[in-house]
Protein backbone atom coordinates (compact mmCIF):
# COMPACT_ATOMS: atom_id res chain seq x y z
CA UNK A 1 38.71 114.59 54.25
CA UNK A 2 36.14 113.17 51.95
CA UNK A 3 33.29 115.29 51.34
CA UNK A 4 30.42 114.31 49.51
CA UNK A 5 26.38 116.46 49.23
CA UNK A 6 23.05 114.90 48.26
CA UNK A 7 19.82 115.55 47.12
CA UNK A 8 17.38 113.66 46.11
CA UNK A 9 13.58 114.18 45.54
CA UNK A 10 12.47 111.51 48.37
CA UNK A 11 9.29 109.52 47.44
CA UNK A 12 8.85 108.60 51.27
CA UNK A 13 8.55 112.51 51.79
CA UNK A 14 7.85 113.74 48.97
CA UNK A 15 9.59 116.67 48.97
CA UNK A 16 13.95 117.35 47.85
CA UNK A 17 16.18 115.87 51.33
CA UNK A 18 19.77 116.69 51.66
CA UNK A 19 22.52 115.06 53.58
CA UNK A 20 26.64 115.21 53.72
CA UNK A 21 28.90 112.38 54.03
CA UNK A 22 32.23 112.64 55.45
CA UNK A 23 34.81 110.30 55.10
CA UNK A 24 35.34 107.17 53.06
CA UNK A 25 34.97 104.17 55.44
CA UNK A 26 34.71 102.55 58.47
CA UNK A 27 32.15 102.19 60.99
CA UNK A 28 29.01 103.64 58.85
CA UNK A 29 27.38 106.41 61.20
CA UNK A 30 23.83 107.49 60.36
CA UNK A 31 24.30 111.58 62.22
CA UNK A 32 21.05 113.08 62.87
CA UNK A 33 20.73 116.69 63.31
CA UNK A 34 19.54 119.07 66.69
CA UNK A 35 16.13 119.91 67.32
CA UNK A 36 14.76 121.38 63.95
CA UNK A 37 18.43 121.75 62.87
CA UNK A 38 20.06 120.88 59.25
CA UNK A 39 22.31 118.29 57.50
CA UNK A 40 25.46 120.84 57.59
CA UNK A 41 25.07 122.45 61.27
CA UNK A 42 27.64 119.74 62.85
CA UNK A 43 30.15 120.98 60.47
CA UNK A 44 29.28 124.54 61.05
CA UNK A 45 29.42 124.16 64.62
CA UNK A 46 32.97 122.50 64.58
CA UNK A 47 31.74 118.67 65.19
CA UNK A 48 32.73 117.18 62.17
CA UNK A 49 36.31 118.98 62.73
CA UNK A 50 36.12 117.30 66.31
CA UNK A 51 36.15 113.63 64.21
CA UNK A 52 38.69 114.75 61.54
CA UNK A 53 41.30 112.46 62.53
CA UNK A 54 38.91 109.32 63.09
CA UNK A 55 37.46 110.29 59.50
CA UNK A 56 40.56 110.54 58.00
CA UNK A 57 42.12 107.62 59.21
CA UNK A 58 38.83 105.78 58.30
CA UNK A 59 37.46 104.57 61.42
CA UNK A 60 34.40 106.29 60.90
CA UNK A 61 32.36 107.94 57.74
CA UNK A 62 29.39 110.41 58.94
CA UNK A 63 26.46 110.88 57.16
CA UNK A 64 24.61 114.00 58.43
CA UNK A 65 20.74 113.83 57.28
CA UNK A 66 18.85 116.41 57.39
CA UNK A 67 15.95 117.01 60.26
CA UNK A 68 12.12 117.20 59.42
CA UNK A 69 10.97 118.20 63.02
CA UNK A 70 9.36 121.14 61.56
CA UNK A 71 6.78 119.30 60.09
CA UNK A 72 6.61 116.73 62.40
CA UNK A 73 6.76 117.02 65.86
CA UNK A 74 6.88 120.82 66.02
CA UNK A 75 3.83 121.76 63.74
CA UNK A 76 1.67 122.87 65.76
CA UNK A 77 -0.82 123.39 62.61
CA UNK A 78 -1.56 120.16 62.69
CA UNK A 79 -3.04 117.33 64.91
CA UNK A 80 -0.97 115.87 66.58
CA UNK A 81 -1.67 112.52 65.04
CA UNK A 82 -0.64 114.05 61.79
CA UNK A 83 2.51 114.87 63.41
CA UNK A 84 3.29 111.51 64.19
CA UNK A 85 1.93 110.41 60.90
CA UNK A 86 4.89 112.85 58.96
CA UNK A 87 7.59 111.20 61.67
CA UNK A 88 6.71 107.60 60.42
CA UNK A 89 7.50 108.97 56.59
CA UNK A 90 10.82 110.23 57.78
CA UNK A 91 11.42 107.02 59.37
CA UNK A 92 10.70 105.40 55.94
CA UNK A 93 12.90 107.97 53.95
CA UNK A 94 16.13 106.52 56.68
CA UNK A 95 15.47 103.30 56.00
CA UNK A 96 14.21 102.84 52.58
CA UNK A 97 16.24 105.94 51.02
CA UNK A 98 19.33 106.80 53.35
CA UNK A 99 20.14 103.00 54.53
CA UNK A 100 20.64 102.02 51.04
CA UNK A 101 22.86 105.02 50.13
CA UNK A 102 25.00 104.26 52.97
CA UNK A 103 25.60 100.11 52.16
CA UNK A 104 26.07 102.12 48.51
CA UNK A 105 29.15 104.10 49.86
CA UNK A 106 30.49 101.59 53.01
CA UNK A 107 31.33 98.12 52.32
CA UNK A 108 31.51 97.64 55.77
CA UNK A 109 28.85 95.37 57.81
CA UNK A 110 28.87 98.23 60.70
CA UNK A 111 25.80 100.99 61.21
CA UNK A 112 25.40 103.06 63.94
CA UNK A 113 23.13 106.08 65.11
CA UNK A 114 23.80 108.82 66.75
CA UNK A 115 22.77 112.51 67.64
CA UNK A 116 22.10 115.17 69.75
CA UNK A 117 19.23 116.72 71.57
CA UNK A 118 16.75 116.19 69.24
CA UNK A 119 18.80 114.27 67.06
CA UNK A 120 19.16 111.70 70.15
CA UNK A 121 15.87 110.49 70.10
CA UNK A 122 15.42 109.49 66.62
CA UNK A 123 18.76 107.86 66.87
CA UNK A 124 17.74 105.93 69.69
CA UNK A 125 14.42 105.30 68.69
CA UNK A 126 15.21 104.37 65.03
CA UNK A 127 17.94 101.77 66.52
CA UNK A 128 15.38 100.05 69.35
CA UNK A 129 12.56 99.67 66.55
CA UNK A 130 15.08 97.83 64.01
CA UNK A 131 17.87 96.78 66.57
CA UNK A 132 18.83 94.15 63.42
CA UNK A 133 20.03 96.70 61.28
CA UNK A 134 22.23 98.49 63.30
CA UNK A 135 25.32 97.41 65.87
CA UNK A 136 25.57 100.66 67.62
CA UNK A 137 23.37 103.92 68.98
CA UNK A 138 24.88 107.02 70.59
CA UNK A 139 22.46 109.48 72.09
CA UNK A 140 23.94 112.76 73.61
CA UNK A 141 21.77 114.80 75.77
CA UNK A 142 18.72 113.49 74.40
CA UNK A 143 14.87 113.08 75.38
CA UNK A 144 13.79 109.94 74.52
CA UNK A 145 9.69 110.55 75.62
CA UNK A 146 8.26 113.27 73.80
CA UNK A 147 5.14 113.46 75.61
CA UNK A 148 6.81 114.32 78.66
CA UNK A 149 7.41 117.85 80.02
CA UNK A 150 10.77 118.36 81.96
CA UNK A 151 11.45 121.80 83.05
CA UNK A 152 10.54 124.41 80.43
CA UNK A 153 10.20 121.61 77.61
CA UNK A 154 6.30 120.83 76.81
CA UNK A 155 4.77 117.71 75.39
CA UNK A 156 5.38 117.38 71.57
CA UNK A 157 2.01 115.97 71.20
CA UNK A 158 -0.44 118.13 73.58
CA UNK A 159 -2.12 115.16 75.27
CA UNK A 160 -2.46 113.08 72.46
CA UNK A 161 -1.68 109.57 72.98
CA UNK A 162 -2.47 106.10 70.22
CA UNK A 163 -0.97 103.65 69.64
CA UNK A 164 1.84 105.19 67.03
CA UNK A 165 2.49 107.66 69.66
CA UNK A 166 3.79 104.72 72.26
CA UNK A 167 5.29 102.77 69.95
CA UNK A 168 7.72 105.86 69.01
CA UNK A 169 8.69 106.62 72.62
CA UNK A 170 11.60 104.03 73.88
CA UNK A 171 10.52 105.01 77.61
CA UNK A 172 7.03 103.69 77.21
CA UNK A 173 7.83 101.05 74.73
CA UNK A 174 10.54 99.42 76.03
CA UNK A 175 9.09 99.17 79.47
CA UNK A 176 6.84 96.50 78.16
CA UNK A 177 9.15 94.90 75.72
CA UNK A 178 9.05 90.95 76.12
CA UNK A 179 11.41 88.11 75.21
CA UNK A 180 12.05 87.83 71.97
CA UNK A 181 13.81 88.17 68.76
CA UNK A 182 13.16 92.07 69.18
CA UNK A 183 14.61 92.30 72.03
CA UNK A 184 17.03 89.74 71.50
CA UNK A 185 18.20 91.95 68.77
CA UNK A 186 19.01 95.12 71.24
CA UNK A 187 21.28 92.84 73.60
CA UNK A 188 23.41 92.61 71.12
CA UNK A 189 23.74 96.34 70.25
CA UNK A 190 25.85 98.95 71.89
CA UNK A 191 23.91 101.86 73.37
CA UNK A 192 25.48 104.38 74.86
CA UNK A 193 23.91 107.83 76.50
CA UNK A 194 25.57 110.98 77.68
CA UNK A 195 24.06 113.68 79.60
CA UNK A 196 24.43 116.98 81.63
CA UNK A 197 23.79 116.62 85.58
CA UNK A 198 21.63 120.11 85.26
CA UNK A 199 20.30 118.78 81.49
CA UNK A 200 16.32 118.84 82.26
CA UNK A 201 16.43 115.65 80.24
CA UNK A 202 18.42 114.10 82.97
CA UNK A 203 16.02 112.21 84.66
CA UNK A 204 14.58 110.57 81.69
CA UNK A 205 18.31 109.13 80.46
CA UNK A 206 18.14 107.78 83.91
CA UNK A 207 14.81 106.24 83.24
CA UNK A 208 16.29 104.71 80.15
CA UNK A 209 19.12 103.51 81.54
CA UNK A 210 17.33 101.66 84.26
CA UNK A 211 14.74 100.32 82.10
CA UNK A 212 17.32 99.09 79.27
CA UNK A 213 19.44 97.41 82.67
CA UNK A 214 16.01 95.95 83.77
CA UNK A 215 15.48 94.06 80.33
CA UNK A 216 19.00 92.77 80.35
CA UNK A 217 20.39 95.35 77.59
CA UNK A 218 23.23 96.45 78.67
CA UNK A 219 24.73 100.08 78.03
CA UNK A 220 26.64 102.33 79.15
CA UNK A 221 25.57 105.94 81.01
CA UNK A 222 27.68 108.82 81.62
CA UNK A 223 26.95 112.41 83.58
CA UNK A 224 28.55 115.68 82.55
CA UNK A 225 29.61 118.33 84.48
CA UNK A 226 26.71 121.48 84.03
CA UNK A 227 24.21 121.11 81.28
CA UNK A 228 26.42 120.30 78.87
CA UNK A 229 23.77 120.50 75.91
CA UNK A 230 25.47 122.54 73.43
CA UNK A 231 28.34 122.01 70.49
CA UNK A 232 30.68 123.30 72.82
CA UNK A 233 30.37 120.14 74.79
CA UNK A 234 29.55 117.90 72.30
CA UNK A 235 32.50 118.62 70.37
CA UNK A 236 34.16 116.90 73.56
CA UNK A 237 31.57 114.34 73.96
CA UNK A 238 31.39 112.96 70.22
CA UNK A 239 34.80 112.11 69.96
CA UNK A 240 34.60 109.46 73.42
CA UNK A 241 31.58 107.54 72.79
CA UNK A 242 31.19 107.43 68.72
């Protein structure tokens, strides 16, 4: 299996970001990490052993970014406005720094997101905002309203609410999404969720779902036996729906 590390000092950051590749074409998968996870944690945990023989046989090359949630979302030091301000530079890093790497190193036409937990809502949030670059989003066991609190999980943002905060959250945003080329755009994407029946974020893939069906965007929904939000069910999960 290809193998490939980078660093780079990012200018959207400013700070050094790492990411792995694996693989050496096919469908171009941008992977984004667990809640306040790393780049290499998939391939620690198994995942990226789970795809070997999709990678190998080139349907699909991975490349794992690395997760800024610590200074985003999760830094409580700072308001939470500032919080959301640090998630718009990451989303500028993907695009501007990571999106050209990957056309660099795929000469296919085919980008996808995906992730888990965490990693779920910024790839299904990074593929609703800019439904034209991409053709497909995965999100596994994911939370896709971060000022929501289901069971033990609190609001991200303590309250705070602007206009950058709704614009980031697919369940409030695409509630109100009208006809369009936007939404135009994310008919003609594949979105696919996956979730545990006892996952606390249950409900809110549910909402999603609906909401998505409501708009015309069709995509596809599947329940998993017990939580199902660790590797050990990912590993299982990945595999079906990438």
């Amino acid at each position: 299996m290809n193998r490939e590390y980078h660093k780079w000092f990012s200018t959207s950051l400013q700070r050094d970001m790492e990411l792995l590749v694996f693989g050496h074409s096919g469908r171009a998968v941008l992977f984004f990490p667990t809640r306040m996870a790393r780049f290499f944690d998939y391939e620690i945990w198994g995942i990226i052993e789970a795809l070997k023989s999709r990678i190998d046989n080139g349907e699909l090359q991975l490349f794992c970014v690395d997760s800024i949630d610590r200074e985003s979302f999760y830094n409580e030091d700072v308001f939470p406005s500032v919080r959301m301000d640090r998630h718009l530079q990451y989303e500028q890093y993907l695009i501007g720094e990571v999106l050209p790497l990957i056309r660099q190193k795929n000469d296919g036409d085919f980008i996808e997101t995906a992730g888990c937990s965490m990693g779920a809502y910024h790839a299904i949030n990074l593929a609703l905002k800019y439904p034209w670059l991409f053709k497909k989003s995965v999100g596994i066991s994911g939370r896709y309203d971060l000022t929501d609190n289901p069971g033990d999980f609190k609001d991200l943002l303590n309250g705070f609410h602007d206009e950058q905060v709704y614009l980031n959250m697919p369940i409030q945003y695409l509630a109100n999404l009208s006809e369009g080329n936007l939404l135009d755009a994310v008919r003609q994407m594949t979105i696919i969720l996956a979730v545990g029946e006892t996952d606390p974020f249950l409900s809110g893939n549910q909402h999603l779902t609906r909401l998505m069906w409501e708009k015309g965007v069709a995509n596809e929904f599947h329940i998993w036996e017990s939580n199902a939000h660790r590797p050990y069910f990912w590993k299982k999960m990945l595999p079906l729906y990438l």
